[in-house]
Protein backbone atom coordinates (compact mmCIF):
# COMPACT_ATOMS: atom_id res chain seq x y z
CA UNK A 1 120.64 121.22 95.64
CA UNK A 2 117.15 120.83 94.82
CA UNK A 3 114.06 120.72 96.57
CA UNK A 4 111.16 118.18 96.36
CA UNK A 5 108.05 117.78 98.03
CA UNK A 6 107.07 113.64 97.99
CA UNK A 7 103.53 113.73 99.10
CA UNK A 8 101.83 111.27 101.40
CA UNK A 9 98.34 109.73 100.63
CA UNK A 10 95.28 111.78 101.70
CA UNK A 11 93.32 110.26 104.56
CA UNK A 12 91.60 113.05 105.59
CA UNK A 13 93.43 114.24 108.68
CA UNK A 14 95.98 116.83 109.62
CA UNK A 15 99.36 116.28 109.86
CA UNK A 16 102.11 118.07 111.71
CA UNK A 17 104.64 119.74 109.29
CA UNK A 18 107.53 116.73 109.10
CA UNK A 19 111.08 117.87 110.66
CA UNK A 20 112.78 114.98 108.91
CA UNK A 21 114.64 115.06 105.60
CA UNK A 22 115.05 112.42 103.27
CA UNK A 23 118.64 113.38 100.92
CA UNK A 24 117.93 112.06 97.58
CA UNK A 25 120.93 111.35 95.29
CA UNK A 26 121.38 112.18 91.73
CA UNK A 27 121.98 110.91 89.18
CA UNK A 28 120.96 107.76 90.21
CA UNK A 29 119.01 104.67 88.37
CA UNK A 30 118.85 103.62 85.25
CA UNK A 31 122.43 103.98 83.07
CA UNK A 32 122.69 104.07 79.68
CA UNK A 33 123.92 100.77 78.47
CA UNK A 34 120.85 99.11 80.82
CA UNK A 35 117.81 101.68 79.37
CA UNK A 36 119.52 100.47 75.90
CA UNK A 37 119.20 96.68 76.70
CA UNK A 38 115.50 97.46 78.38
CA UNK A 39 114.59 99.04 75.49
CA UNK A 40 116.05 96.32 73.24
CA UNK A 41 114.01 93.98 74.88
CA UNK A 42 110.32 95.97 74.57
CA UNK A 43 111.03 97.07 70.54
CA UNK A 44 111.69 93.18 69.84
CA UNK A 45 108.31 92.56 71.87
CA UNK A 46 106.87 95.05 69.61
CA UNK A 47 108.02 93.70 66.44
CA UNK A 48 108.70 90.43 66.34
CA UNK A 49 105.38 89.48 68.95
CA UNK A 50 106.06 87.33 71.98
CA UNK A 51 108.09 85.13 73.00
CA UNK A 52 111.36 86.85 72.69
CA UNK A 53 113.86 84.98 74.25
CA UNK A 54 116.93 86.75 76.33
CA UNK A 55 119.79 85.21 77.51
CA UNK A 56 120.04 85.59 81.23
CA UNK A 57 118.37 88.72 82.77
CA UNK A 58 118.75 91.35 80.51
CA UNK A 59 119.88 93.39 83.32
CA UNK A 60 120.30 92.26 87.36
CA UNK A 61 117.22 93.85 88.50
CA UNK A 62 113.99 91.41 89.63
CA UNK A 63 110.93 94.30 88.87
CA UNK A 64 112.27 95.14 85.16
CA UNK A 65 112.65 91.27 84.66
CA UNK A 66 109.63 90.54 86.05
CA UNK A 67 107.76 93.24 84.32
CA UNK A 68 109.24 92.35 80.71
CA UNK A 69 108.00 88.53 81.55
CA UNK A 70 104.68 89.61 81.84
CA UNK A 71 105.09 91.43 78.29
CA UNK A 72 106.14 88.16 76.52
CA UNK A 73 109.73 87.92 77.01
CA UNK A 74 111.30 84.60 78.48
CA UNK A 75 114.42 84.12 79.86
CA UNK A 76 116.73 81.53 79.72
CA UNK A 77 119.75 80.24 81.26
CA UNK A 78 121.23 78.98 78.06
CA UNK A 79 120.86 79.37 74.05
CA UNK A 80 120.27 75.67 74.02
CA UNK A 81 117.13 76.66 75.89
CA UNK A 82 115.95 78.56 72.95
CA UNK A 83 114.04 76.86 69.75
CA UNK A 84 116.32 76.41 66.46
CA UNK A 85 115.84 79.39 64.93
CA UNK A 86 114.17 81.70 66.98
CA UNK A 87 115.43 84.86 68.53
CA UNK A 88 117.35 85.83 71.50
CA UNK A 89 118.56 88.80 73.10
CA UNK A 90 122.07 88.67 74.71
CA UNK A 91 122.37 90.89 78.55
CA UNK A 92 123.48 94.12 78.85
CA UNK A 93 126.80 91.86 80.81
CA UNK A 94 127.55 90.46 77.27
CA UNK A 95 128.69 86.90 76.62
CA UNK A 96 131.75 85.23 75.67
CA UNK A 97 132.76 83.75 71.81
CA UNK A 98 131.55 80.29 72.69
CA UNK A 99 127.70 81.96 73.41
CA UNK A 100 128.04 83.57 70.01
CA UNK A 101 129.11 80.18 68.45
CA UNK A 102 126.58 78.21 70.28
CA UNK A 103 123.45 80.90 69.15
CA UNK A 104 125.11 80.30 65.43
CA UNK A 105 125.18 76.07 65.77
CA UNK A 106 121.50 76.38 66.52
CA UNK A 107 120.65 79.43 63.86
CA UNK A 108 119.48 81.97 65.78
CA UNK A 109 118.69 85.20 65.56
CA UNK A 110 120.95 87.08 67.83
CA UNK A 111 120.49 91.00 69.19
CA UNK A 112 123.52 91.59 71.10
CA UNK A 113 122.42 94.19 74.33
CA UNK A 114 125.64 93.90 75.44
CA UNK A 115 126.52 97.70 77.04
CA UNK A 116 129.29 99.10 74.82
CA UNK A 117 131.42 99.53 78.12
CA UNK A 118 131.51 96.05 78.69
CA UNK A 119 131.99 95.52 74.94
CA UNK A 120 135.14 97.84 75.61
CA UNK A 121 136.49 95.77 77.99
CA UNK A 122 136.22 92.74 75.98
CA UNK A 123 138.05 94.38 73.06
CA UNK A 124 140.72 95.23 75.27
CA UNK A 125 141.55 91.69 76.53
CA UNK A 126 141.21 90.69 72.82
CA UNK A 127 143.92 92.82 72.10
CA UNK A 128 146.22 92.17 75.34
CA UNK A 129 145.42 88.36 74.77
CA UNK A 130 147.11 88.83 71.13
CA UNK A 131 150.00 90.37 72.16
CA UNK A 132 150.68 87.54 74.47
CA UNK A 133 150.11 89.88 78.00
CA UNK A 134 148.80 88.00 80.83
CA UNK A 135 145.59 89.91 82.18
CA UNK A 136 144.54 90.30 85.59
CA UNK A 137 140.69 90.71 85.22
CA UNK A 138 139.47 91.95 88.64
CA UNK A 139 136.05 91.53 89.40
CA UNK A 140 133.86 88.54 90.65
CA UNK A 141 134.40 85.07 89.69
CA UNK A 142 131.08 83.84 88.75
CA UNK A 143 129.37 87.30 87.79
CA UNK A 144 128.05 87.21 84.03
CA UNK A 145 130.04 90.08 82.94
CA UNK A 146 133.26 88.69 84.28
CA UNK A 147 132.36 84.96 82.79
CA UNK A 148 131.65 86.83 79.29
CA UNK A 149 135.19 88.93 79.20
CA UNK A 150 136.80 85.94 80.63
CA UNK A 151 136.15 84.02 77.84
CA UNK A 152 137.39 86.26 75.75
CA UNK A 153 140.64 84.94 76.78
CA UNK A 154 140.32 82.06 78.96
CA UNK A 155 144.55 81.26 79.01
CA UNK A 156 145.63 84.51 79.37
CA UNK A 157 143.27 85.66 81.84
CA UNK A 158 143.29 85.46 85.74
CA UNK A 159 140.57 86.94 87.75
CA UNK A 160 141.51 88.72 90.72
CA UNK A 161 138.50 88.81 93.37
CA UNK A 162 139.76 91.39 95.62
CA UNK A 163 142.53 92.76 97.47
CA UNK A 164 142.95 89.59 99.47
CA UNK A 165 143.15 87.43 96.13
CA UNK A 166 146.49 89.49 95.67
CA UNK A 167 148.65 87.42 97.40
CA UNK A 168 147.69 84.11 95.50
CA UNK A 169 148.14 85.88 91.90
CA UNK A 170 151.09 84.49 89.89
CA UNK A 171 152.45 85.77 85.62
CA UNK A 172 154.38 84.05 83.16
CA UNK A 173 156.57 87.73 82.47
CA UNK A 174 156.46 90.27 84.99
CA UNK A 175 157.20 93.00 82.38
CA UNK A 176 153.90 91.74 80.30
CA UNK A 177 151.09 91.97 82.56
CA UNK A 178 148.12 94.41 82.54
CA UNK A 179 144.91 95.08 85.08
CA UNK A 180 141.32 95.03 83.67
CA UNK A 181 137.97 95.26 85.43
CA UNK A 182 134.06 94.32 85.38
CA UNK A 183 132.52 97.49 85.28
CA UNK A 184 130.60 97.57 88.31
CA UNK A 185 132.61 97.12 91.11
CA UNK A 186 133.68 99.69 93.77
CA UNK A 187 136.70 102.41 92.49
CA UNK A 188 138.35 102.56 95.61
CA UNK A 189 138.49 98.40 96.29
CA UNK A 190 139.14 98.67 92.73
CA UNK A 191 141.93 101.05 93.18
CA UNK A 192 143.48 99.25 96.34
CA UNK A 193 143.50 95.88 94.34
CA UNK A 194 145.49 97.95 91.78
CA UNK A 195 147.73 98.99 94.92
CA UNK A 196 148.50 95.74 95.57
CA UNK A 197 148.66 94.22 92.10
CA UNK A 198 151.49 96.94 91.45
CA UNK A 199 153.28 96.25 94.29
CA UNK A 200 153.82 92.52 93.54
CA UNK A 201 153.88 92.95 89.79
CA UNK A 202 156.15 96.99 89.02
CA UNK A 203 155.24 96.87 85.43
CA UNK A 204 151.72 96.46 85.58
CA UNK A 205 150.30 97.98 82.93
CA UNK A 206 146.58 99.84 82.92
CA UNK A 207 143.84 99.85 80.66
CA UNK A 208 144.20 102.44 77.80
CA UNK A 209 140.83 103.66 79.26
CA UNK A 210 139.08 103.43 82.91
CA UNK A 211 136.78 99.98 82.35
CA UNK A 212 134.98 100.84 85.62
CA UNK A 213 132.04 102.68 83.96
CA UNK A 214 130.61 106.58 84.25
CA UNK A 215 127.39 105.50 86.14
CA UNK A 216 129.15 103.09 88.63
CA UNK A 217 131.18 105.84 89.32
CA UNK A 218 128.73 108.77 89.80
CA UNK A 219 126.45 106.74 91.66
CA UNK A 220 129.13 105.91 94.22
CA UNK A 221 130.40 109.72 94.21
CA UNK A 222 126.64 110.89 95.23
CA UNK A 223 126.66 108.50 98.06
CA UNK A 224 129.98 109.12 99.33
CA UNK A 225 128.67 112.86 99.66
CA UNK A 226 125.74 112.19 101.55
CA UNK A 227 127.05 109.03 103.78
CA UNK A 228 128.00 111.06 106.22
CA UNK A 229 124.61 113.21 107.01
CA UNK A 230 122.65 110.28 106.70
CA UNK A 231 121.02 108.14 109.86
CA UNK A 232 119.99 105.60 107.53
CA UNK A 233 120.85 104.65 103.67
CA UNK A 234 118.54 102.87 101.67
CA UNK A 235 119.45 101.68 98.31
CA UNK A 236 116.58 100.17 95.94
CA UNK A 237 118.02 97.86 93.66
CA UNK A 238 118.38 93.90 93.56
CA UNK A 239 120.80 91.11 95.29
CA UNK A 240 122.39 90.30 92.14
CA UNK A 241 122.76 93.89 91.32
CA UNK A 242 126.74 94.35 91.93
CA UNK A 243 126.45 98.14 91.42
CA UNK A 244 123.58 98.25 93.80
CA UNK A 245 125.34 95.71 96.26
CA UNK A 246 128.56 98.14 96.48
CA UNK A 247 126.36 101.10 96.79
CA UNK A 248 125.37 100.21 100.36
CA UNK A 249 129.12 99.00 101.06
CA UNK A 250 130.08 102.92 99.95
CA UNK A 251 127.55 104.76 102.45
CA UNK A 252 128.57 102.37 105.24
CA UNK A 253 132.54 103.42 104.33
CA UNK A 254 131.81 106.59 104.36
CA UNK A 255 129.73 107.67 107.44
CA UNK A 256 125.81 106.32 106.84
CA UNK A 257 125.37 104.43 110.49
CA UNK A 258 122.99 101.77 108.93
CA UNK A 259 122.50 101.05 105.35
CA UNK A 260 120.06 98.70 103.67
CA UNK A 261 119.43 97.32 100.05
CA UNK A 262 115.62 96.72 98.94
CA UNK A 263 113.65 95.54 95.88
CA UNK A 264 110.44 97.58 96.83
CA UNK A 265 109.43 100.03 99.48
CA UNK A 266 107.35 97.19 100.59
CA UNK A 267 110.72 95.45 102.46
CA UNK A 268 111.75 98.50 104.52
CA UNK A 269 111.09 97.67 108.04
CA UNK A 270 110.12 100.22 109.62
CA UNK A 271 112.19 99.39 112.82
CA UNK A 272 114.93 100.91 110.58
CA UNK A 273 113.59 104.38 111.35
CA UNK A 274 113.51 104.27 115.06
CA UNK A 275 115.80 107.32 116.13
CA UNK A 276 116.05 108.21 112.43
CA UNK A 277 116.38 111.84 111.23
CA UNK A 278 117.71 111.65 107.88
CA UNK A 279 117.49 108.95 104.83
CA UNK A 280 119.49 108.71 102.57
CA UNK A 281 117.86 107.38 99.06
CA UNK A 282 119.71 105.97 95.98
CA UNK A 283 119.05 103.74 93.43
CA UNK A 284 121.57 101.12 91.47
CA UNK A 285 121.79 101.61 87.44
CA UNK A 286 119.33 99.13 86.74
CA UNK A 287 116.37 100.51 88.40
CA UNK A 288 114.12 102.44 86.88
CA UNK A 289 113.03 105.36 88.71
CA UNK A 290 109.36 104.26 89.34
CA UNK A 291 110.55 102.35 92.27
CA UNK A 292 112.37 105.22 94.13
CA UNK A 293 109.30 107.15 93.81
CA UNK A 294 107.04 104.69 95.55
CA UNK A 295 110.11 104.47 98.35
CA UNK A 296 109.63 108.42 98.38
CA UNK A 297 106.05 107.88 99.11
CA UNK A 298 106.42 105.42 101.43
CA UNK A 299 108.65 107.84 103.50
CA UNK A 300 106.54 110.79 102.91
CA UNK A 301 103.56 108.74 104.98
CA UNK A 302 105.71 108.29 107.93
CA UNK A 303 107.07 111.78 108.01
CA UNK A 304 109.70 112.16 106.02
CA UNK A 305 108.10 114.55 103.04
CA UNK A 306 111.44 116.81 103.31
CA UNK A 307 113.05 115.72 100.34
CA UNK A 308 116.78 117.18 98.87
CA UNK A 309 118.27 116.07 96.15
CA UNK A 310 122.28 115.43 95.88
CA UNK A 311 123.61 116.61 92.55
CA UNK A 312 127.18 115.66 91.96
CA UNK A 313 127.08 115.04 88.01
CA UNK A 314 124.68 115.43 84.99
CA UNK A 315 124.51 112.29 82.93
CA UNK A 316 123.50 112.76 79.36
CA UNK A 317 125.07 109.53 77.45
CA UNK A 318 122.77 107.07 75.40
CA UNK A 319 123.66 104.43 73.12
CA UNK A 320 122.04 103.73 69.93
CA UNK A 321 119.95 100.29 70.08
CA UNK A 322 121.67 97.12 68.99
CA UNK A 323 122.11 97.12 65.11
CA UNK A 324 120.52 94.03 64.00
CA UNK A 325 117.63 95.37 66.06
CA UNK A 326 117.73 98.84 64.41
CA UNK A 327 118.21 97.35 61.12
CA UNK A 328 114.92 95.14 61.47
CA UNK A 329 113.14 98.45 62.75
CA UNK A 330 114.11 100.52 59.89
CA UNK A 331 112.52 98.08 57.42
CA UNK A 332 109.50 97.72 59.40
CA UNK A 333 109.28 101.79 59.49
CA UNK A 334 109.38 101.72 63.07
CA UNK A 335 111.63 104.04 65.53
CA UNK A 336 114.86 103.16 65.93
CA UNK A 337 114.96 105.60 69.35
CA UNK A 338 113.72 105.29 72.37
CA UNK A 339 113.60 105.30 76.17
CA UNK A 340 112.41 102.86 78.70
CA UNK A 341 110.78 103.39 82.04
CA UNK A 342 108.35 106.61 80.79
CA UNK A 343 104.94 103.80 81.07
CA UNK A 344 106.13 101.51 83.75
CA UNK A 345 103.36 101.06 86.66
CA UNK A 346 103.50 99.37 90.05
C-alpha cells in the first residue's frame, strides 16, 4: 500500500496537519480496449484532419467526448448521419452486422474501435447462433454493447436484465442453451443471474471464456476491499458509464455508508463530508486519470491530503490500434503506438 501526498493550493496560510485519509484504489481508470478506442480517435484526427466522424461516443464518458469534440471529432447517432464516403470510427461497445452493412451501402471508411473483449463476445454468439443454441445474453436491454452482440444473433438471442428477468426467460431445448454477458456489468449480479438461470435451465452451458472483462473485474475487487473502511465513496466517471454506475452499487454492498458517482470534482457537495473521516476514491475504465487528480486536489483543500492507495492487481494489457487505422499510419510513416491521456488538461 502506497503512500501519496495530494497537495492543496498555496494561499499563504498555515494549515493544521490533516487527520483524514482519502483510500485511493488501484488500478483504476482507463482500460485497455477504451485508451485503444481514445487513441483511435486522436491518430485519425492527426491524419486524416477534422471532422472524423464516430459512431456513438467512442467510449461512455462526457470529459473524453467532450474533449475529442473540441479536437475535430463529431459524433453521431447513426452512419446515415455521416457524408457518403467519409470516415467513421465505430465505439469501443462495437456494433452489430447491419451497422457494418449500412457504413458499406453508403461507402465509408470504417475503423472498427470495437474492444477485442466485446469483439469476443460477439464471436461467441456467432458461433452458439450456428450451432442452433439459444443464448441468454445478460446485460442491459438498450446499452450499445448489448444492442451490438444482440444483433449478432437477433433469433437466437434473449437478453436477460437481471436476476428478476429470470423468471420470465423461456428456450426452445433445454439441453441447448448457453449464458453470455456485456462486459461491464457487476460479477456477483452477474453470477446470481447465472444462479438462477441454472436452476431453471440444468444444462446451461457457459462461455468457453469469462466475457465479463479484466478491468470490470479489478476495478470492482479494489472497491470491495476498501468499502468497508470508507465513510464516503466517490466514484468519478459518467451516468452512462455501466462500469462506473456498478462501481458505486459495489462499495454500497460491501460496507461504504454513502457512495456517490461524479463527472468532475466540481459536483461533490461538500455536505457529503460532514462527519466524514475517510474517502474512498475510484475511477470507472473510461476515465482518464486527469480527473481523479483534480478530485485528489479538491480533497486535499478541505483536509483530506492523507492519501493511500489500494493495490489489488497490476494491469499491463494493451491492444494494438484498429488495423485499417494502423495500416493508413504505416503508409503515412506515422506511429502505429500510442497512449492517450499523457497531454489531457482541465
Amino acid at each position: 500500500m502506497g503512500v501519496v501526498t495530494a497537495q492543496p493550493e498555496d494561499t499563504g496560510t498555515t494549515t493544521a496537519v490533516a487527520t483524514k485519509r482519502v483510500l485511493l484504489a488501484a488500478p483504476r481508470g482507463y482500460c485497455a480496449g477504451v485508451d485503444r478506442a481514445v487513441v483511435a480517435v486522436e491518430k485519425a484526427l492527426d491524419l486524416y484532419g477534422a471532422p472524423v466522424y464516430v459512431r456513438k461516443e467512442i467510449v461512455h464518458n462526457k470529459y473524453v467526448v467532450e474533449t475529442l469534440t473540441d479536437r475535430g471529432a463529431i459524433f453521431v447517432d447513426e452512419t446515415d448521419e455521416v457524408p457518403e464516403g467519409e470516415t467513421v470510427i465505430f465505439s469501443a461497445h462495437g456494433v452489430s452486422p447491419v451497422v457494418h452493412a449500412e457504413a458499406a451501402a453508403r461507402q465509408l471508411k470504417t475503423i472498427d474501435a470495437t474492444c477485442p473483449l466485446v469483439t469476443k463476445v460477439h464471436h461467441e454468439a456467432k458461433r452458439f447462433a450456428a450451432t442452433d443454441f439459444d443464448i441468454l445474453l445478460i446485460g442491459h436491454e438498450g446499452h450499445e454493447e448489448v444492442v451490438g452482440t444482440h444483433g449478432e444473433a437477433p433469433q437466437h438471442t434473449t437478453i436477460v436484465d437481471g436476476p428478476d428477468d429470470v423468471p420470465n426467460v423461456t428456450v426452445r431445448d433445454p439441453e441447448k442453451v448457453v449464458w453470455l454477458s456485456q462486459t461491464t456489468l457487476s460479477v456477483d449480479e452477474t453470477m446470481e443471474t447465472v444462479r438462477r438461470l441454472r436452476e431453471k435451465f440444468p444444462l446451461l452451458q457457459d462461455p468457453p471464456s469469462d466475457d465479463i472483462c479484466y478491468a470490470t473485474q479489478n476495478r470492482q475487487v479494489a472497491v470491495k476491499k476498501m468499502a468497508p473502511e470508507v465513510d464516503l465513496m466517490l466514484v468519478v466517471g459518467s451516468r452512462n458509464s455501466s462500469n462506473s454506475v456498478r462501481l458505486v452499487e459495489v462499495a454500497l454492498e460491501y460496507g461504504a455508508k454513502t457512495g456517490y458517482l461524479v463527472d468532475y470534482a466540481a459536483e461533490i457537495d461538500e455536505k457529503w463530508l460532514d462527519g466524514v473521516e475517510s474517502v474512498g476514491l475510484s475511477s470507472g475504465a473510461s476515465v482518464p486519470e486527469i480527473l481523479v487528480r483534480d478530485v485528489l486536489r479538491w480533497l486535499a483543500e478541505r483536509g483530506y491530503a492523507d492519501v493511500q492507495e489500494i493495490t489489488t492487481a497490476e494491469e499491463s494489457l494493451t491492444f494494438a490500434l484498429p488495423k485499417d487505422l494502423r495500416a493508413d499510419l504505416k503508409a503515412a510513416g506515422r506511429p502505429t503506438t500510442g497512449t492517450s491521456d499523457h497531454a489531457w488538461t482541465l
